[in-house]
C-alpha atoms as a PDB file:
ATOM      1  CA  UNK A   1     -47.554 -38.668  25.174  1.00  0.00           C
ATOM      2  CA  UNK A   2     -47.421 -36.850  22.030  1.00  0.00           C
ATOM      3  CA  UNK A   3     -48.170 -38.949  18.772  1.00  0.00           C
ATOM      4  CA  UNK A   4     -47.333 -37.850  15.071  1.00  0.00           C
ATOM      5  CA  UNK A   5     -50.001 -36.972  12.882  1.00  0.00           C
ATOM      6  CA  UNK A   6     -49.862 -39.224   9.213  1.00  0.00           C
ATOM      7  CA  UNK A   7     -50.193 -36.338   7.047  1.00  0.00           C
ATOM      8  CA  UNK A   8     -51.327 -37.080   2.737  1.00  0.00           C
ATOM      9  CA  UNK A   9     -47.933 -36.408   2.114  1.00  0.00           C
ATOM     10  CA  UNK A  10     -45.912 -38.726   3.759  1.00  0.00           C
ATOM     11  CA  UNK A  11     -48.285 -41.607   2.534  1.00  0.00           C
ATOM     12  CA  UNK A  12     -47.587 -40.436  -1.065  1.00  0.00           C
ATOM     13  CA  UNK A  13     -43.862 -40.436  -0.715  1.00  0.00           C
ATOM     14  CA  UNK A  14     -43.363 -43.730   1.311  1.00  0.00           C
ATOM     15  CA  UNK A  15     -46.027 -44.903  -1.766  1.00  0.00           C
ATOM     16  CA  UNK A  16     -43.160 -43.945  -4.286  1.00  0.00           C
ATOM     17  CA  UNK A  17     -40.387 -44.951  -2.636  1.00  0.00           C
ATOM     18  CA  UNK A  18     -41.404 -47.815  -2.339  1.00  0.00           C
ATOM     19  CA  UNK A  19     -42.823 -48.300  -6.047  1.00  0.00           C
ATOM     20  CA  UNK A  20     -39.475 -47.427  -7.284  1.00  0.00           C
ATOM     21  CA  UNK A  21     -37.508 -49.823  -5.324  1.00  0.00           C
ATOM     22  CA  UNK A  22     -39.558 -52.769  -6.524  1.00  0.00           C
ATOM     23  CA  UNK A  23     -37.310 -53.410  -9.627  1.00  0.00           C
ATOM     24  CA  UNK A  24     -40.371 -54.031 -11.632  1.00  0.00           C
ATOM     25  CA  UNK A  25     -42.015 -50.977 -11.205  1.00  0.00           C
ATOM     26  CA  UNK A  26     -39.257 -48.832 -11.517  1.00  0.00           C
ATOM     27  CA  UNK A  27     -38.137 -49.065 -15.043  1.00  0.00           C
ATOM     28  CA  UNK A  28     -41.786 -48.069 -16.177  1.00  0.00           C
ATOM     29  CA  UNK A  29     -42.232 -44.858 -13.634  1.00  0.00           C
ATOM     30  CA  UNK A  30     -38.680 -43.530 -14.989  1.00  0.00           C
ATOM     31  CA  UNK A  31     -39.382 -43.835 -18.723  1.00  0.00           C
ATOM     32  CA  UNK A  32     -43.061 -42.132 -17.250  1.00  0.00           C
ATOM     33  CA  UNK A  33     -40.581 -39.278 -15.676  1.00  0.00           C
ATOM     34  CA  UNK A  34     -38.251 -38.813 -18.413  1.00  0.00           C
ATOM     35  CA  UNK A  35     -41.311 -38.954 -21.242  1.00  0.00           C
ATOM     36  CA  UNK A  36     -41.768 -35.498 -19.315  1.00  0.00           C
ATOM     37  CA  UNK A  37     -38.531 -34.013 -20.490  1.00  0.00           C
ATOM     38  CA  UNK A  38     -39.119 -35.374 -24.002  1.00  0.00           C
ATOM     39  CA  UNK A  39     -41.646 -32.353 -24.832  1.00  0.00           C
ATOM     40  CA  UNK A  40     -38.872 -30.397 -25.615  1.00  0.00           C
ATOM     41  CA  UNK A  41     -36.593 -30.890 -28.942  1.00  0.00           C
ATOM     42  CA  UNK A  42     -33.045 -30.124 -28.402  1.00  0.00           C
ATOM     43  CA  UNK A  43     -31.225 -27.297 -29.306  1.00  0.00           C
ATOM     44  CA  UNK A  44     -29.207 -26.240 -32.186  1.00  0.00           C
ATOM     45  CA  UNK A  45     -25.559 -25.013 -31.385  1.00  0.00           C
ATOM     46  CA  UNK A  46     -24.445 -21.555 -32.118  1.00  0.00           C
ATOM     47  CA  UNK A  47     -21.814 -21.789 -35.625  1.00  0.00           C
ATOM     48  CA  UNK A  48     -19.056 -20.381 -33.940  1.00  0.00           C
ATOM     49  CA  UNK A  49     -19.467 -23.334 -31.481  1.00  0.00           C
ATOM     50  CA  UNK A  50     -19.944 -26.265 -33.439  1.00  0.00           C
ATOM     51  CA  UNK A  51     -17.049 -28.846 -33.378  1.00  0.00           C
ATOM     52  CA  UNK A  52     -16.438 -30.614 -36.588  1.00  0.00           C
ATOM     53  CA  UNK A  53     -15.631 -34.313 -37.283  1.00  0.00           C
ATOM     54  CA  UNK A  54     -11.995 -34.607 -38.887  1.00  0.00           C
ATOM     55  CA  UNK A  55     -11.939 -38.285 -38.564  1.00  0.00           C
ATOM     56  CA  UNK A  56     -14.627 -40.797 -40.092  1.00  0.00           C
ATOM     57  CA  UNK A  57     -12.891 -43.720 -39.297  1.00  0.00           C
ATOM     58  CA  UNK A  58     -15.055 -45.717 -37.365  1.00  0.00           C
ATOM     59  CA  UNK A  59     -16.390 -49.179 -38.140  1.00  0.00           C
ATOM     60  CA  UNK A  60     -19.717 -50.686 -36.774  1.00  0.00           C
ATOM     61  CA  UNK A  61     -21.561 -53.853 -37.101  1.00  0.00           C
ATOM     62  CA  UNK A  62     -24.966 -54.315 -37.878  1.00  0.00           C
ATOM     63  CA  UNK A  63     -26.552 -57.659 -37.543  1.00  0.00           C
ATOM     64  CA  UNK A  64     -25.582 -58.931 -40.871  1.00  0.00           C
ATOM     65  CA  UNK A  65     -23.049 -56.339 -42.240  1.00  0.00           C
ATOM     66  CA  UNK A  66     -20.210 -54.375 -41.033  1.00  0.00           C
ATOM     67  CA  UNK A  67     -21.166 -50.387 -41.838  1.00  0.00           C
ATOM     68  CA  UNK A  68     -17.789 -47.942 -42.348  1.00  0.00           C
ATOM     69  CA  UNK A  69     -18.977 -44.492 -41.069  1.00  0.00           C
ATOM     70  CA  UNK A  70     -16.691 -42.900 -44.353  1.00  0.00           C
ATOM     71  CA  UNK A  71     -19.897 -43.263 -46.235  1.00  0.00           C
ATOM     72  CA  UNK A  72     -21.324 -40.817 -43.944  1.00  0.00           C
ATOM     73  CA  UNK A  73     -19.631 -37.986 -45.137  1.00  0.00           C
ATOM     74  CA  UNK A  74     -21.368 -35.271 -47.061  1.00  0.00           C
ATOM     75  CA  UNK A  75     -23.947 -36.189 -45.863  1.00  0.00           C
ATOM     76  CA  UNK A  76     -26.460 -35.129 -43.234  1.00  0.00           C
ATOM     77  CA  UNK A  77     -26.544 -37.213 -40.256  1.00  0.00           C
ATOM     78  CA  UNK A  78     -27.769 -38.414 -36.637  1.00  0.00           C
ATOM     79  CA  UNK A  79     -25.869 -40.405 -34.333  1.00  0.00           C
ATOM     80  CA  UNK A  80     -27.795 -41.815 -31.253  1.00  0.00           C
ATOM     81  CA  UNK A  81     -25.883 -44.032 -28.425  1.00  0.00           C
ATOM     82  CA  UNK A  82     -28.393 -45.344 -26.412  1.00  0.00           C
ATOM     83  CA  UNK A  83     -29.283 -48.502 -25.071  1.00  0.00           C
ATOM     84  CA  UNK A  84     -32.554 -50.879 -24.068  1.00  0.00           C
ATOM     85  CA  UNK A  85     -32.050 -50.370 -20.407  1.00  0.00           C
ATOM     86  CA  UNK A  86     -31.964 -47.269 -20.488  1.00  0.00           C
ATOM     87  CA  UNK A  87     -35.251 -45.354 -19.266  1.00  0.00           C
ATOM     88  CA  UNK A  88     -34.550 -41.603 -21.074  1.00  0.00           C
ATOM     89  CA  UNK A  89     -33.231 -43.323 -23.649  1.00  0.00           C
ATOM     90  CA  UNK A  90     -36.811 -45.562 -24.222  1.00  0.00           C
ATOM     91  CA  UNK A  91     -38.704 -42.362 -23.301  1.00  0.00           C
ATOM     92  CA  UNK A  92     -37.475 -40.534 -26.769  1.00  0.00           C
ATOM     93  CA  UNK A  93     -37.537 -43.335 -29.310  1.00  0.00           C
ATOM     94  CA  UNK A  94     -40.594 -42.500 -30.286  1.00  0.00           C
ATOM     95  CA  UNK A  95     -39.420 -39.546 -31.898  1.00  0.00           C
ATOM     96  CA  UNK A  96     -36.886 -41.190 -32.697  1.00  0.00           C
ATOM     97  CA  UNK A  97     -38.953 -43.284 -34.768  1.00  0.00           C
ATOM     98  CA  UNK A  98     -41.322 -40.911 -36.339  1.00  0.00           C
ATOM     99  CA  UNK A  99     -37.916 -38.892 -37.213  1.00  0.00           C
ATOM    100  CA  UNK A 100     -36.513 -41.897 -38.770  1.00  0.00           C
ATOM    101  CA  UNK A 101     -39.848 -43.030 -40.314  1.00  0.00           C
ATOM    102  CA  UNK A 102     -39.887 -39.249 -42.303  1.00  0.00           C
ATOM    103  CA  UNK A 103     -36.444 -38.880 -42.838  1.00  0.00           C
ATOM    104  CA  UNK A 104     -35.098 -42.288 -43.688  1.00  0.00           C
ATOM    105  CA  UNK A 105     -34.057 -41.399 -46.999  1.00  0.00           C
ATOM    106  CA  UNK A 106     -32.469 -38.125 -46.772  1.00  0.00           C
ATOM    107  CA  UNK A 107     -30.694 -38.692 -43.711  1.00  0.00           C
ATOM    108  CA  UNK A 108     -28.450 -41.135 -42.158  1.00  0.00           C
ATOM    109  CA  UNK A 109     -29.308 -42.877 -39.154  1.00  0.00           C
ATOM    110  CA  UNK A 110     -26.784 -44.009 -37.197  1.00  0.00           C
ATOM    111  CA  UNK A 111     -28.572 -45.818 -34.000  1.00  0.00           C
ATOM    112  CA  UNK A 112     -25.510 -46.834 -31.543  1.00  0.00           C
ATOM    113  CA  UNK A 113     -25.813 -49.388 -28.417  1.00  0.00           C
ATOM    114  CA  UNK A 114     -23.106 -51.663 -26.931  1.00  0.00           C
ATOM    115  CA  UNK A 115     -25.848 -54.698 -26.367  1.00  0.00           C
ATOM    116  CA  UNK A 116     -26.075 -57.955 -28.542  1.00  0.00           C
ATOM    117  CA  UNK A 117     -28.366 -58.291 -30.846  1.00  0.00           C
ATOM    118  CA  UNK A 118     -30.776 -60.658 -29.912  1.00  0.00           C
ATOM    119  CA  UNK A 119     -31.576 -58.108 -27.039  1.00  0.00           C
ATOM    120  CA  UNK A 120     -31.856 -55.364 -29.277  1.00  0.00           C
ATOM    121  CA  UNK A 121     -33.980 -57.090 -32.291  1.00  0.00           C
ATOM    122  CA  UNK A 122     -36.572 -58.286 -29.191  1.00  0.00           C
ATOM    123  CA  UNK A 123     -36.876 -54.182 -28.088  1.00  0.00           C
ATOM    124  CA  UNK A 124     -37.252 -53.252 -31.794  1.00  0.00           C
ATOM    125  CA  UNK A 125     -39.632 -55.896 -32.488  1.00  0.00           C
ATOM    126  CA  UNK A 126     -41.751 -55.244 -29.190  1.00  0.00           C
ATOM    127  CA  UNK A 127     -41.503 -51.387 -30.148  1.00  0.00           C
ATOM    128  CA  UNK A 128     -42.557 -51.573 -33.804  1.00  0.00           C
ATOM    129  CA  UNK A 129     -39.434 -50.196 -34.499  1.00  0.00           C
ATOM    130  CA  UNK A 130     -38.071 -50.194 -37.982  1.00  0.00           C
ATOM    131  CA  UNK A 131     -34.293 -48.649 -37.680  1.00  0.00           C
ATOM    132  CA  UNK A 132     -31.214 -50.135 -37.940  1.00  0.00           C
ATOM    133  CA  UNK A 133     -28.399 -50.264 -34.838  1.00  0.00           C
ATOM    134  CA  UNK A 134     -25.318 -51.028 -34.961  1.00  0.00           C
ATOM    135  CA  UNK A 135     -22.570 -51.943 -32.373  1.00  0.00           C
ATOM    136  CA  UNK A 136     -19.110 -50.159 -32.627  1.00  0.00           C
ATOM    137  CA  UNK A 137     -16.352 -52.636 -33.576  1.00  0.00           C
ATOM    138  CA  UNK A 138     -14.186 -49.191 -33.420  1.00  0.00           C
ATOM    139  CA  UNK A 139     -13.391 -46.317 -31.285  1.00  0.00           C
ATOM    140  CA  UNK A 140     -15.404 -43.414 -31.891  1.00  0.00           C
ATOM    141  CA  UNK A 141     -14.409 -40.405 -33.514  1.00  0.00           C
ATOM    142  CA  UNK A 142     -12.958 -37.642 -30.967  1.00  0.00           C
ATOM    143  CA  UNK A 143     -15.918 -35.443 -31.027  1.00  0.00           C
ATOM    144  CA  UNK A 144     -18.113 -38.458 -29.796  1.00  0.00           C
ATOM    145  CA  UNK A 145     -17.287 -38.060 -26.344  1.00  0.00           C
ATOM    146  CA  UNK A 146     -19.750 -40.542 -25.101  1.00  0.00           C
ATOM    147  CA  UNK A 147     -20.079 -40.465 -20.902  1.00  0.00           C
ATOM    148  CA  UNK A 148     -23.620 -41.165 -20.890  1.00  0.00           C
ATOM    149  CA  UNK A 149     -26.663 -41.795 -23.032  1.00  0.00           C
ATOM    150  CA  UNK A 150     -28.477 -41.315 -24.526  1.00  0.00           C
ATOM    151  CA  UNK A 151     -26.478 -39.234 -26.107  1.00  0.00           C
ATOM    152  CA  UNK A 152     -27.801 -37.744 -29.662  1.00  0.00           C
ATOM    153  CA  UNK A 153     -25.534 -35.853 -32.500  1.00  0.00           C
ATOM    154  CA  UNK A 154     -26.607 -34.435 -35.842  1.00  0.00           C
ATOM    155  CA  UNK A 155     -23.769 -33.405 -38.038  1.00  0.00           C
ATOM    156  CA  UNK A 156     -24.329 -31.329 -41.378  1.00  0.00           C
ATOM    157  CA  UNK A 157     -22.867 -31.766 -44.751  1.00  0.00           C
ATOM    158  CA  UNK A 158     -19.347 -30.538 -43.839  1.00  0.00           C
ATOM    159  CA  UNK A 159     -19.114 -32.639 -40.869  1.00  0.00           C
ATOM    160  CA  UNK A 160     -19.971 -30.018 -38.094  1.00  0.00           C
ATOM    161  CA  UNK A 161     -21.813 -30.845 -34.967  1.00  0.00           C
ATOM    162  CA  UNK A 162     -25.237 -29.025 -35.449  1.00  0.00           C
ATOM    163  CA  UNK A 163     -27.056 -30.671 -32.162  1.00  0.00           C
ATOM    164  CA  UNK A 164     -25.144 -32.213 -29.220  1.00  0.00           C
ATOM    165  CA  UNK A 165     -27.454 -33.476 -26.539  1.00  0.00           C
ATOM    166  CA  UNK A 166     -27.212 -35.773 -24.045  1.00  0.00           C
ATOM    167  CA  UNK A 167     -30.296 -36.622 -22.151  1.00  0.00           C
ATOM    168  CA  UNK A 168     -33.776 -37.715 -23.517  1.00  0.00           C
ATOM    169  CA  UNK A 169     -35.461 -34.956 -25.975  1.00  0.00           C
ATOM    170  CA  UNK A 170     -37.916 -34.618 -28.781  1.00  0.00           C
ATOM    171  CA  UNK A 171     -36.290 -35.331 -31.781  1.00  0.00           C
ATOM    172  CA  UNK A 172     -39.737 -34.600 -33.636  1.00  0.00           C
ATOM    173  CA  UNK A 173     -39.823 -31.450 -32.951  1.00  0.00           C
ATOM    174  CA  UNK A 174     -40.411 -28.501 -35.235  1.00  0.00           C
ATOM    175  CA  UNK A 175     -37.176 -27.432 -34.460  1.00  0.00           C
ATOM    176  CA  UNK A 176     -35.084 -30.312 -34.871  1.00  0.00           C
ATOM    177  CA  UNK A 177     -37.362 -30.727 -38.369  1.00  0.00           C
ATOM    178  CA  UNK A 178     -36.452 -27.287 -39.544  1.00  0.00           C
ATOM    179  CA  UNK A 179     -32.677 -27.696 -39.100  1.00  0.00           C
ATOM    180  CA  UNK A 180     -32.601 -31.105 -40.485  1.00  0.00           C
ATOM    181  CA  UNK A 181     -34.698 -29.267 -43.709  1.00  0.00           C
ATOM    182  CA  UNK A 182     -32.434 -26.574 -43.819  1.00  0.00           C
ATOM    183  CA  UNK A 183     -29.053 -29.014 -43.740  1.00  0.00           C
ATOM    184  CA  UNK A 184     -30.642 -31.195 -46.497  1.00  0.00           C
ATOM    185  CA  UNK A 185     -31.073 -27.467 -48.458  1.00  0.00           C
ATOM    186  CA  UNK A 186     -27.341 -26.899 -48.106  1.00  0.00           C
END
């Protein structure tokens, strides 16, 4: 009778499987995985690219006060959709944070999820995080063309799309810093 050796290997991956399907586990081991792809910042599209936001009309609601994205304009800005569920999306808030934390006053932050607030305030709060978010009460503008999240945008001055990227990234990067300096400069 022939009997099948256990190799290391197939203890490890019956170990994982296994760790991910237990739903309390899993969360944790993908924002682990996805913290991996957060070493890299995103990167800046080429000008002959870029799209451009035509229309600001878009209306979102913070906890106490409804925001009109108009008062955007001119101004340098990131848009984030994201949402606390979401494991890439909790693997780059904290560059997120230390973006925000450095930038706060030259740049608008824009943090977008679809989830109530209570939720949200209890992830922020857990997080020591200090931004604002907002849920739509609006479409979108066009160029938003949300799918999946997280899904990050920084527009310059002029309204063009500098950075487009979906998927988790390091948005404390030195690249992502030296474009947002060299928007602000414009």
């Amino acid at each position: 009778m022939f009997r099948k050796k256990i190799s290391l290997k197939n203890v490890i991956f019956l170990i994982v499987i296994t760790v991910l399907i237990i739903p309390q586990t899993r969360q944790p081991i993908q924002v682990l995985l996805h913290k991996g792809f957060v070493l890299f910042g995103p990167s800046v599209i080429k000008d002959t690219k870029q799209a451009s936001l035509t229309n600001y009309n878009w209306k979102l609601k913070a906890e106490q006060d409804v925001f009109n994205f108009e008062g955007v304009k001119g101004k340098v800005t990131l848009v984030n959709f994201w949402a606390t569920w979401c494991p890439p999306c909790i693997a780059e808030m904290p560059s997120m944070q230390a973006l925000y934390v450095d930038y706060k006053d030259t740049v608008e932050f824009i943090f977008v999820s679809n989830e109530d607030h209570e939720t949200i305030n209890q992830f922020l709060n857990k997080n020591n995080y200090t931004f604002k978010v907002y849920n739509p009460l609006t479409k979108y503008p066009e160029p938003f063309d949300i799918t999946s999240i997280p899904r990050t945008f920084l527009i310059d001055k002029q309204g063009r799309i500098v950075i487009d990227k979906n998927g988790a990234a390091n948005w404390n990067s030195d690249t992502v810093r030296k474009t947002i300096e060299d928007l602000l400069e414009q």
